[in-house]
C-alpha atoms as a PDB file:
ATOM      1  CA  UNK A   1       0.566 -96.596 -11.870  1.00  0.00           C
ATOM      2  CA  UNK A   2       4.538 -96.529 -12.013  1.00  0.00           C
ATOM      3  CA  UNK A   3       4.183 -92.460 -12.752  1.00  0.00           C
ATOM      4  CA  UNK A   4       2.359 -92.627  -9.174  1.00  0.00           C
ATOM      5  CA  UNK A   5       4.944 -94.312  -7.374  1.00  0.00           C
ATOM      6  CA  UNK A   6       7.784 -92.461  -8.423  1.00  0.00           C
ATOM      7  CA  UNK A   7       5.816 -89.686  -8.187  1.00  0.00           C
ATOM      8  CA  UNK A   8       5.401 -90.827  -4.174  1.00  0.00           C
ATOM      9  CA  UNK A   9       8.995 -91.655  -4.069  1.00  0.00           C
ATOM     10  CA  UNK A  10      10.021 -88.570  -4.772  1.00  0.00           C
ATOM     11  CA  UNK A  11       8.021 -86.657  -1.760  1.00  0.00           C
ATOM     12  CA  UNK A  12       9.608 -84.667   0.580  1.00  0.00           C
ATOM     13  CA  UNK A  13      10.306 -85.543   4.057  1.00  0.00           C
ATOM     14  CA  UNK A  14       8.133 -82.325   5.026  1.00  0.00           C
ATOM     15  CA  UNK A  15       5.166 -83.535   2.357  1.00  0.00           C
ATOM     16  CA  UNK A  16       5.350 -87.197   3.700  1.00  0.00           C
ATOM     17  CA  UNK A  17       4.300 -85.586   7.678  1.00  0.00           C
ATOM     18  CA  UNK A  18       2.005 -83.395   5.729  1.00  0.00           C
ATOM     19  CA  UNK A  19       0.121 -86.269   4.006  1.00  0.00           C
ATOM     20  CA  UNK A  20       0.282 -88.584   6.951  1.00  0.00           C
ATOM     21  CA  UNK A  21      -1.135 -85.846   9.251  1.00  0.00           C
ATOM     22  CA  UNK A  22      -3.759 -84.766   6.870  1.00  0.00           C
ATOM     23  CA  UNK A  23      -5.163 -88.245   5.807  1.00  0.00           C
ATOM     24  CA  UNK A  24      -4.668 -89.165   9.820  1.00  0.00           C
ATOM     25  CA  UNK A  25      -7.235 -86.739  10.687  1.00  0.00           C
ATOM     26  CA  UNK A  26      -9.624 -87.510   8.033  1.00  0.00           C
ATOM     27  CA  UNK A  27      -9.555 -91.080   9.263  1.00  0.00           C
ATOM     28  CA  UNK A  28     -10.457 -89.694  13.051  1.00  0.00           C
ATOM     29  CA  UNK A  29     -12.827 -87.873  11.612  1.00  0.00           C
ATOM     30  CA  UNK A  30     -14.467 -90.493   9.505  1.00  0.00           C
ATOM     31  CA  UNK A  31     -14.471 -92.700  12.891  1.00  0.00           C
ATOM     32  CA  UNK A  32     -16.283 -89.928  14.953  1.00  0.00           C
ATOM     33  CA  UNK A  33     -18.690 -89.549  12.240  1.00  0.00           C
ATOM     34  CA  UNK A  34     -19.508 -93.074  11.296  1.00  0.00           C
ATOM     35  CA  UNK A  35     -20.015 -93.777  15.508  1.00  0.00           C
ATOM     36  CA  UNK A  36     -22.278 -90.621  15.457  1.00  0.00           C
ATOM     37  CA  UNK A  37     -24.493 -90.797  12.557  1.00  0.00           C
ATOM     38  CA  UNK A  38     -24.173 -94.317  11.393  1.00  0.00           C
ATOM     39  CA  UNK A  39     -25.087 -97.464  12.613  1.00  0.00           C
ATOM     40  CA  UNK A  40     -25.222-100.943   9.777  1.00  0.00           C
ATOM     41  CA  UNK A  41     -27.453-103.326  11.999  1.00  0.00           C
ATOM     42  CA  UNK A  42     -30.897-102.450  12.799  1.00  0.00           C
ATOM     43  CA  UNK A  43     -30.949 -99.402  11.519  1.00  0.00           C
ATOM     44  CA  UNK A  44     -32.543 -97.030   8.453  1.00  0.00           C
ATOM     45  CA  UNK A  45     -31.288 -96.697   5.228  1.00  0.00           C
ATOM     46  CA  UNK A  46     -29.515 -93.392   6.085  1.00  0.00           C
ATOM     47  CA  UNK A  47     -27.638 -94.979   8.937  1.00  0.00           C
ATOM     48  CA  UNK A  48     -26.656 -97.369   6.739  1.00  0.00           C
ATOM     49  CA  UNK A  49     -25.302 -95.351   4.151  1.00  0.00           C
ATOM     50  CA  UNK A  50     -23.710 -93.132   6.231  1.00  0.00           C
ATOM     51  CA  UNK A  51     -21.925 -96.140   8.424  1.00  0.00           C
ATOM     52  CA  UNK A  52     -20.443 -97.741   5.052  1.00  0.00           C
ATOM     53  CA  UNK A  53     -19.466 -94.011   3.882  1.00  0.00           C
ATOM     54  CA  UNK A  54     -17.668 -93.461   6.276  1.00  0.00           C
ATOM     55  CA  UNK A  55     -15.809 -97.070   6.589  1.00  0.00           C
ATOM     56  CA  UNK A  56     -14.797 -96.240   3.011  1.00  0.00           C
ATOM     57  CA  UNK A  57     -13.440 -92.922   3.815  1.00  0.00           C
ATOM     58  CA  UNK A  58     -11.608 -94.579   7.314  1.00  0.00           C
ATOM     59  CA  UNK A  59     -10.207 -97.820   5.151  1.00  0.00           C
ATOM     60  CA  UNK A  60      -8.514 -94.908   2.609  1.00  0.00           C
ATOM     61  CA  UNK A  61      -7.822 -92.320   5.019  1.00  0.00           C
ATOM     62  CA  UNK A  62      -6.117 -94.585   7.097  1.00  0.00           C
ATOM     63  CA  UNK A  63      -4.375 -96.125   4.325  1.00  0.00           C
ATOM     64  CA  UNK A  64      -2.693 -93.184   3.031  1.00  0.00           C
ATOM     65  CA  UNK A  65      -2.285 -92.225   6.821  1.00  0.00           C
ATOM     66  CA  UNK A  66       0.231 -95.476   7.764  1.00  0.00           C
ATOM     67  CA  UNK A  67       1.811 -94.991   4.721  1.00  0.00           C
ATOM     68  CA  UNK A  68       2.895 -91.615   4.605  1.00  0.00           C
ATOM     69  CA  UNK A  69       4.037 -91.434   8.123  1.00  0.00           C
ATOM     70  CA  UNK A  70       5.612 -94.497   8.269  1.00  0.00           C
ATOM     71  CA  UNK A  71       7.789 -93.691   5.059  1.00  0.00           C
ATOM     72  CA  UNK A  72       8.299 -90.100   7.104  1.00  0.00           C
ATOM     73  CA  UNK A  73       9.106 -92.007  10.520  1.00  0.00           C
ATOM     74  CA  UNK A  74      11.794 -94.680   8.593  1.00  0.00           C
ATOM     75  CA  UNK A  75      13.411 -91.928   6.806  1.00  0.00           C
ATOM     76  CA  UNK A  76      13.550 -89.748   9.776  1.00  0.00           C
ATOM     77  CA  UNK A  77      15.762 -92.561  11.326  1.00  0.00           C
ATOM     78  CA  UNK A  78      17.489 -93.481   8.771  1.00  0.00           C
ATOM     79  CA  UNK A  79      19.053 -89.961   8.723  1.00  0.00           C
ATOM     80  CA  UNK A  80      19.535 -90.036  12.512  1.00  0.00           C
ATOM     81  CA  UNK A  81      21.333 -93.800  12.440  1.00  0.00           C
ATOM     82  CA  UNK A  82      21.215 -96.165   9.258  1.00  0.00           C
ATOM     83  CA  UNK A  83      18.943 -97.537   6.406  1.00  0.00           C
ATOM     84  CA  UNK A  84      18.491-100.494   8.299  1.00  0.00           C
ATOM     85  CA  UNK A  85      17.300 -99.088  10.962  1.00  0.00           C
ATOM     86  CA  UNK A  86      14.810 -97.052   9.019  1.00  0.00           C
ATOM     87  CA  UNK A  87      13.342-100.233   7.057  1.00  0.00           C
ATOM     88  CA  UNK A  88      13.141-101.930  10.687  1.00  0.00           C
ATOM     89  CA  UNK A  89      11.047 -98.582  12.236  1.00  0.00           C
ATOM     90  CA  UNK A  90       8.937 -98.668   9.024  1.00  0.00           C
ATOM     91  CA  UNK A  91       7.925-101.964   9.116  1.00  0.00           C
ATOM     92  CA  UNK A  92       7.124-102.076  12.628  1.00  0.00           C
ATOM     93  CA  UNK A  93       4.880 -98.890  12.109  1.00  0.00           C
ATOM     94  CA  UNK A  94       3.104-100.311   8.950  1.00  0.00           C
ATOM     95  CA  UNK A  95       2.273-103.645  11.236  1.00  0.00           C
ATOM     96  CA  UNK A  96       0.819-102.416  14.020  1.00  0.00           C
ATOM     97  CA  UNK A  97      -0.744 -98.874  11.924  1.00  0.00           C
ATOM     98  CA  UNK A  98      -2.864-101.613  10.243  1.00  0.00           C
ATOM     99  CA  UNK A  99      -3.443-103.224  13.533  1.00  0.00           C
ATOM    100  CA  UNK A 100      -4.873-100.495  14.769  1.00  0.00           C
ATOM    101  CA  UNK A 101      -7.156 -99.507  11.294  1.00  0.00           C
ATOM    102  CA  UNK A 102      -8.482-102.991  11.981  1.00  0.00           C
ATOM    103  CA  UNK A 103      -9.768-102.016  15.255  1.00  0.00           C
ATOM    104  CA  UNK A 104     -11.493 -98.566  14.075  1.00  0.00           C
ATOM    105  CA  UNK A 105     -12.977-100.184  11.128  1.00  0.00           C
ATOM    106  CA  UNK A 106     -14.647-102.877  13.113  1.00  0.00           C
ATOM    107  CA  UNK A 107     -15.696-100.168  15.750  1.00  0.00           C
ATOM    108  CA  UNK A 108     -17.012 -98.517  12.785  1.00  0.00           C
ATOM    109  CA  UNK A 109     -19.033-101.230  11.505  1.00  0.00           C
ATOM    110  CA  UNK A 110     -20.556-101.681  14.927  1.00  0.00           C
ATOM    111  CA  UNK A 111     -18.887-104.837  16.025  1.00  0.00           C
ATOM    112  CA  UNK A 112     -19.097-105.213  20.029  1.00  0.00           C
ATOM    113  CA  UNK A 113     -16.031-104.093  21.869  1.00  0.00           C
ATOM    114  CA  UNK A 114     -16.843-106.935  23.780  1.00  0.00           C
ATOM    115  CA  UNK A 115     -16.107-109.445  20.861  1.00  0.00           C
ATOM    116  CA  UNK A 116     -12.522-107.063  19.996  1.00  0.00           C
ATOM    117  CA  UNK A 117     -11.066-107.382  23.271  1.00  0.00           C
ATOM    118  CA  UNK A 118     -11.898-111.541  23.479  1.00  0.00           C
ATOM    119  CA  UNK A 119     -10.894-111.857  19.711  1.00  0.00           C
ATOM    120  CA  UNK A 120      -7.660-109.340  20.603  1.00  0.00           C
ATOM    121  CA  UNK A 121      -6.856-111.200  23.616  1.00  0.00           C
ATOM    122  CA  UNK A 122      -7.004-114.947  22.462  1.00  0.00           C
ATOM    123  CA  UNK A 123      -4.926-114.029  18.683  1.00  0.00           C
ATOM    124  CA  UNK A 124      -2.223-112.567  20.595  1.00  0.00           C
ATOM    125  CA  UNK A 125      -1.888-115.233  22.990  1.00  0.00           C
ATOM    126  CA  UNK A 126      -1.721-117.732  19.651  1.00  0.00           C
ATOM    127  CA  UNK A 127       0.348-115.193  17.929  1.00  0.00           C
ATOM    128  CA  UNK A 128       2.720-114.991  21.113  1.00  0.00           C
ATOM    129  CA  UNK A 129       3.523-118.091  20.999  1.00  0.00           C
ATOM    130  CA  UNK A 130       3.860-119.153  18.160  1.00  0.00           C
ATOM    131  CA  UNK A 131       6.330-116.311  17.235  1.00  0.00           C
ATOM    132  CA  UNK A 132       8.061-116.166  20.500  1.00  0.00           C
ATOM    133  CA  UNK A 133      11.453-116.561  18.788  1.00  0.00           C
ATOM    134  CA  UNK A 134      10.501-114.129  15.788  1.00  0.00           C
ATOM    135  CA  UNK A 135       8.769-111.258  18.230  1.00  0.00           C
ATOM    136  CA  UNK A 136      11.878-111.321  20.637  1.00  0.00           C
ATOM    137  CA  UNK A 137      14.452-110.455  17.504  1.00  0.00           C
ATOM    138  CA  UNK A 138      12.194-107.655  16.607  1.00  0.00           C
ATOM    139  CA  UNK A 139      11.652-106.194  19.824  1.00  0.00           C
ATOM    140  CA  UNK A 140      15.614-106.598  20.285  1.00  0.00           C
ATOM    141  CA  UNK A 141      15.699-105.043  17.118  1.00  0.00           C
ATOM    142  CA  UNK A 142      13.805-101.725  18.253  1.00  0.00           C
ATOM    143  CA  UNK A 143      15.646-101.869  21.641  1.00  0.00           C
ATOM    144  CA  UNK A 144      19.231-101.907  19.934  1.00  0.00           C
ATOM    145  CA  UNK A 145      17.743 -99.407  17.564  1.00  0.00           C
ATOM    146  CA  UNK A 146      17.352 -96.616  20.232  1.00  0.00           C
ATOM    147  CA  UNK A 147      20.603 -97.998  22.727  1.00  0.00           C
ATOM    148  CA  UNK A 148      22.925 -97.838  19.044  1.00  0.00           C
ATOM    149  CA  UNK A 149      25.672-100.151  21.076  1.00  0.00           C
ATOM    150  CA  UNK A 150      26.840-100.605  17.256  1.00  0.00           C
ATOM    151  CA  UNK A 151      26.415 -98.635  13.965  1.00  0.00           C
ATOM    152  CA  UNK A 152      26.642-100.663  10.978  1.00  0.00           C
ATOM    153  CA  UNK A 153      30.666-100.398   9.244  1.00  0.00           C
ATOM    154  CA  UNK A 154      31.312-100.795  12.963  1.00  0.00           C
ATOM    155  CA  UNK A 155      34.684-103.226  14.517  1.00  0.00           C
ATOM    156  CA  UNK A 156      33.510-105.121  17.426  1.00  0.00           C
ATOM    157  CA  UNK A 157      33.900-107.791  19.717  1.00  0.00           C
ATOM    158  CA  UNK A 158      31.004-110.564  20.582  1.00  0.00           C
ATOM    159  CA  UNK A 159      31.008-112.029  24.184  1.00  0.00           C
ATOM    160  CA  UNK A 160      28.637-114.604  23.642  1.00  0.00           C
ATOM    161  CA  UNK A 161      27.904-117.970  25.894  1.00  0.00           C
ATOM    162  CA  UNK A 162      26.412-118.712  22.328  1.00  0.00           C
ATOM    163  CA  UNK A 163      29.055-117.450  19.771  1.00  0.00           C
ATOM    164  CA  UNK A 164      31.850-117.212  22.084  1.00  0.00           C
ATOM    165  CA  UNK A 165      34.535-114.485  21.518  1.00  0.00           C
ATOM    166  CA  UNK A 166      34.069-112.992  17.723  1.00  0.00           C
ATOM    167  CA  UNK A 167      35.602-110.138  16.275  1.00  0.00           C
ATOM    168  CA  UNK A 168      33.491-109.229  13.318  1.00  0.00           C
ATOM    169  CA  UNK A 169      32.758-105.750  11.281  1.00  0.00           C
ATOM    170  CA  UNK A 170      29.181-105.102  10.818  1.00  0.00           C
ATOM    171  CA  UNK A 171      27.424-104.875   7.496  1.00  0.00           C
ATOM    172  CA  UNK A 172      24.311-104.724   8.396  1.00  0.00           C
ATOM    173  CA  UNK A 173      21.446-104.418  10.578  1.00  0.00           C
ATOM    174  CA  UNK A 174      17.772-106.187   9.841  1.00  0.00           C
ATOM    175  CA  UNK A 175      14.382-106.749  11.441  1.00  0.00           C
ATOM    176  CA  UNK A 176      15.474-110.208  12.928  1.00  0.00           C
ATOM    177  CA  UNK A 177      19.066-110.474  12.072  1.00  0.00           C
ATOM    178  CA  UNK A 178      22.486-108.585  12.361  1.00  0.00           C
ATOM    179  CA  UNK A 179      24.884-108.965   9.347  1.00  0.00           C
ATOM    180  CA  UNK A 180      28.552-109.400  10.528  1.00  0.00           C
ATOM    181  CA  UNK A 181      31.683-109.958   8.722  1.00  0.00           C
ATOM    182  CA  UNK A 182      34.290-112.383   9.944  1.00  0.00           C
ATOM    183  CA  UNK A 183      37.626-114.213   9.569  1.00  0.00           C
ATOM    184  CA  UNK A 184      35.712-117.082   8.181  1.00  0.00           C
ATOM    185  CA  UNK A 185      32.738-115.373   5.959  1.00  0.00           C
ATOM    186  CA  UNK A 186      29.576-113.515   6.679  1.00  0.00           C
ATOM    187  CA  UNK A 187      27.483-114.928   9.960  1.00  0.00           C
ATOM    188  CA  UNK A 188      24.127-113.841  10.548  1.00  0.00           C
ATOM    189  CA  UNK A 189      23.265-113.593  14.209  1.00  0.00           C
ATOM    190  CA  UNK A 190      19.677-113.137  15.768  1.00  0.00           C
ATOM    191  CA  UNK A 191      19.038-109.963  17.372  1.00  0.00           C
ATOM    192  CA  UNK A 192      18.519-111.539  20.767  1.00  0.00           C
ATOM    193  CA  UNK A 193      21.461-113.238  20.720  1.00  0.00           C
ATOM    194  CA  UNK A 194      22.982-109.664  19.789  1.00  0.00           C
ATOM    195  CA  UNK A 195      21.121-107.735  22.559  1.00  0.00           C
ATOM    196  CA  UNK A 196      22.033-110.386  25.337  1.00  0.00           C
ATOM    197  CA  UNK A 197      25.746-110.242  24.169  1.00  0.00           C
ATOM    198  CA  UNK A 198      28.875-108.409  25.384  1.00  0.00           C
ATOM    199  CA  UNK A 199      29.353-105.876  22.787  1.00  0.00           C
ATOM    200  CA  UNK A 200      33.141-104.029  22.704  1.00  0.00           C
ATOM    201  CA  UNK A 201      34.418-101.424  20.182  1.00  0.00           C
ATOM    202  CA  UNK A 202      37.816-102.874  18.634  1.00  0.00           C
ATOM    203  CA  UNK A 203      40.790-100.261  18.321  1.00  0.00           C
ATOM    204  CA  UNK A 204      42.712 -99.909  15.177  1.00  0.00           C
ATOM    205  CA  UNK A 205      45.393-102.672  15.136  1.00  0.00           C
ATOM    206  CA  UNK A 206      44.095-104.755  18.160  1.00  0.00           C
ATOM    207  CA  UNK A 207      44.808-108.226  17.846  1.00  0.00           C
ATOM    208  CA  UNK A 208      41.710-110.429  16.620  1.00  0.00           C
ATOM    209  CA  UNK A 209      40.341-112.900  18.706  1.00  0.00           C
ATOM    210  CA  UNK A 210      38.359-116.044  17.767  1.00  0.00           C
ATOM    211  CA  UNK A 211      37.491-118.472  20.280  1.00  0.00           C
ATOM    212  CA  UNK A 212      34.613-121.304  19.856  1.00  0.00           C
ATOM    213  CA  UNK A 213      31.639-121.245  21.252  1.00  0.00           C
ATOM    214  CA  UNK A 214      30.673-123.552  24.294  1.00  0.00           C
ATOM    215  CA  UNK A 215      29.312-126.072  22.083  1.00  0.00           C
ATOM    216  CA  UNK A 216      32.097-126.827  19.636  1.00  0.00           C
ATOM    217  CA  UNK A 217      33.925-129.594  20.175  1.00  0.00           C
ATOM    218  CA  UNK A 218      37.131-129.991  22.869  1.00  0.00           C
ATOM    219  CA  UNK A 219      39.485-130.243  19.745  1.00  0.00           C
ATOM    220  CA  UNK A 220      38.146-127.187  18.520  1.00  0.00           C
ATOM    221  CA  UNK A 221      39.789-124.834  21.240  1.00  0.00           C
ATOM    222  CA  UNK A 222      42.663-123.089  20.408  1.00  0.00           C
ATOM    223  CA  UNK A 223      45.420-123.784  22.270  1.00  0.00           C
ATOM    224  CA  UNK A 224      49.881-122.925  22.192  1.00  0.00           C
ATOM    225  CA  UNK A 225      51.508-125.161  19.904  1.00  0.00           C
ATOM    226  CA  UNK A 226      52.979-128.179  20.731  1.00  0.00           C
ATOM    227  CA  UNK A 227      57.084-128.000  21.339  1.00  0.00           C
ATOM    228  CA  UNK A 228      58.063-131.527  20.199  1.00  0.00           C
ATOM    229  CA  UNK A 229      61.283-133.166  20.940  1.00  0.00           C
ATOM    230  CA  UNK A 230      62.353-133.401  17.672  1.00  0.00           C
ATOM    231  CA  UNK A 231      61.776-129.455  16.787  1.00  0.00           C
ATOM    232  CA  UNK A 232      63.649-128.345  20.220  1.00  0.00           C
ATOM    233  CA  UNK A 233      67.463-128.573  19.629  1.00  0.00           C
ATOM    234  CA  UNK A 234      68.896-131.765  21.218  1.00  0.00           C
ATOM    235  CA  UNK A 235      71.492-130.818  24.252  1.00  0.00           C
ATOM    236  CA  UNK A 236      75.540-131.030  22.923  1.00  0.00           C
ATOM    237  CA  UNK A 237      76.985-133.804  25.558  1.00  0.00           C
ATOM    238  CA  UNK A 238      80.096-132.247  27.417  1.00  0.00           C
ATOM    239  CA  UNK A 239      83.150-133.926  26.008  1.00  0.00           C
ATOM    240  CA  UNK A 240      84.588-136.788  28.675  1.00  0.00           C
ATOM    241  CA  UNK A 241      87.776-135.534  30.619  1.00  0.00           C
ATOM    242  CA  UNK A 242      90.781-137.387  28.793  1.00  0.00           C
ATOM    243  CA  UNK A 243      93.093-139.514  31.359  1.00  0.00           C
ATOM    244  CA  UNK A 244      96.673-137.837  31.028  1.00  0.00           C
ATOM    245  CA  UNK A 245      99.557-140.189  29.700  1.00  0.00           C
ATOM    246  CA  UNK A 246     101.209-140.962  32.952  1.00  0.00           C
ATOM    247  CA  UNK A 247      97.561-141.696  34.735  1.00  0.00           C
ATOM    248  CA  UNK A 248      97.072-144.327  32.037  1.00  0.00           C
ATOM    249  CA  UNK A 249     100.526-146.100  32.136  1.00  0.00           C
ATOM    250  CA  UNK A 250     100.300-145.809  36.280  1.00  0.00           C
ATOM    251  CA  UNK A 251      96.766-147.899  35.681  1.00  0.00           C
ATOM    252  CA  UNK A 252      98.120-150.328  33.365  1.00  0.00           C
ATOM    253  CA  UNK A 253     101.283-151.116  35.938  1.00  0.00           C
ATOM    254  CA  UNK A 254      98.716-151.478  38.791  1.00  0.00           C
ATOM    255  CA  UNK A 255      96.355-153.559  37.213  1.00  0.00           C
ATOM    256  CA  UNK A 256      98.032-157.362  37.430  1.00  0.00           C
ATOM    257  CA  UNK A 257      99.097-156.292  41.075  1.00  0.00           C
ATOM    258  CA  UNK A 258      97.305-158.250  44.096  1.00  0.00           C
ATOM    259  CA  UNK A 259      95.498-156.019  46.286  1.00  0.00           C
ATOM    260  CA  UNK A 260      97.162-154.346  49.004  1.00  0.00           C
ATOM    261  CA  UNK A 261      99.952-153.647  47.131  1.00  0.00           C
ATOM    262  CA  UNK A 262     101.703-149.847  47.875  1.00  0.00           C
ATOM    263  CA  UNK A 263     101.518-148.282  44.335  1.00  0.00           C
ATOM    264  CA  UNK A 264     104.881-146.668  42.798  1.00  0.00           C
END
């Protein structure tokens, strides 16, 4: 089992599109088959065998189909932009690859179409809502995938009515989350929050800014600080002009004079 999956790890890029391709058309194949010949209700032994035959050969088929080409597809993009990237891309294709075997399989087995589409149609409004939140970040996800406003090792600025002003370096980026460093650790923000953001590309030796977001508190803003009293220098009084000799003894003669009197 291990010899196996090193043995896969250790494909090709070209052998991974070759494998996925291959098994991909076996899986058509088993579906036009098993719609053709076979048939599991109401039906002979022969149909029988040959509808269950060939929902083996589509459950494997298809297996090794998603697989292959979704390894292929993720490292395909990882080459093109990041790892994380790649591991978002091959997730994405693995979920709805299976979606989609699902579908054949039941088609296979002779379910209605009827029942699919009602079934389809009533688990994806449940699903919708209840992952609202979790579908937006990975849609975001695929949307900031193909845009690339950021690469991961990336210096940039957030404008954010959520985060506020951050400059952060990014480490990484994820199926619902992107990895940022900043002055006060790492942050993990939601992609949505990331796609709905004002994103800016900080030159070497530009002054950081940090500013909080609208929620934190009013002490929390950043503001000049305070010039007290005490720190400013106090003012040097002007020295008081002395009286010159004569002025004083001239006031001292005049003072027990009545009023009136001519001065000397």
């Amino acid at each position: 089992m291990n010899k196996g999956i090193h043995t896969a790890a250790k494909h090709t890029l070209k052998t991974e599109w070759f494998i996925g391709i291959t098994t991909a058309l076996i899986a058509f194949a088993a579906i036009g088959l098993g719609q053709a010949f076979g048939k599991i209700e109401r039906s002979s032994l022969h149909q029988k065998l040959y509808g269950w035959a060939a929902a083996v050969v589509l459950v494997i088929a298809g297996a090794y189909a998603i697989i292959h080409l979704s390894r292929a597809i993720g490292r395909l993009v990882t080459r093109q932009s990041n790892p994380g990237a790649g591991a978002t891309i091959r997730l994405v294709t693995n979920g709805l690859g299976y979606v989609l075997l699902i579908f054949a399989l039941l088609t296979v087995l002779g379910v209605s179409a009827d029942h699919l589409l009602i079934g389809a149609g009533v688990a994806g409004i449940i699903l919708g809502v209840a992952a609202q939140q979790s579908l937006g970040n990975v849609f975001a996800a695929i949307v900031m995938l193909f845009a690339r406003p950021f690469v991961v090792g990336d210096s940039i600025r957030i404008r954010s009515g959520v985060t506020g002003v951050l400059d952060v370096k990014v480490l990484g980026i994820g199926l619902t989350y992107v990895t940022v460093m900043t002055d006060d650790g790492v942050l993990r923000v939601p992609n949505s929050i990331m796609l709905g953001a004002g994103i800016g590309h900080l030159k070497q030796g530009a002054s950081p800014i940090t500013s909080p977001p609208p929620w934190a508190p009013p002490n929390a803003t950043p503001t000049a600080p305070p010039t007290s009293a005490a720190s400013s220098p106090a003012p040097t009084p002007s020295p008081a002009p002395s009286a010159s000799p004569s002025a004083t003894g001239q006031d001292a003669t005049n003072a027990g004079m009545p009023p009136g009197t001519p001065t000397l």
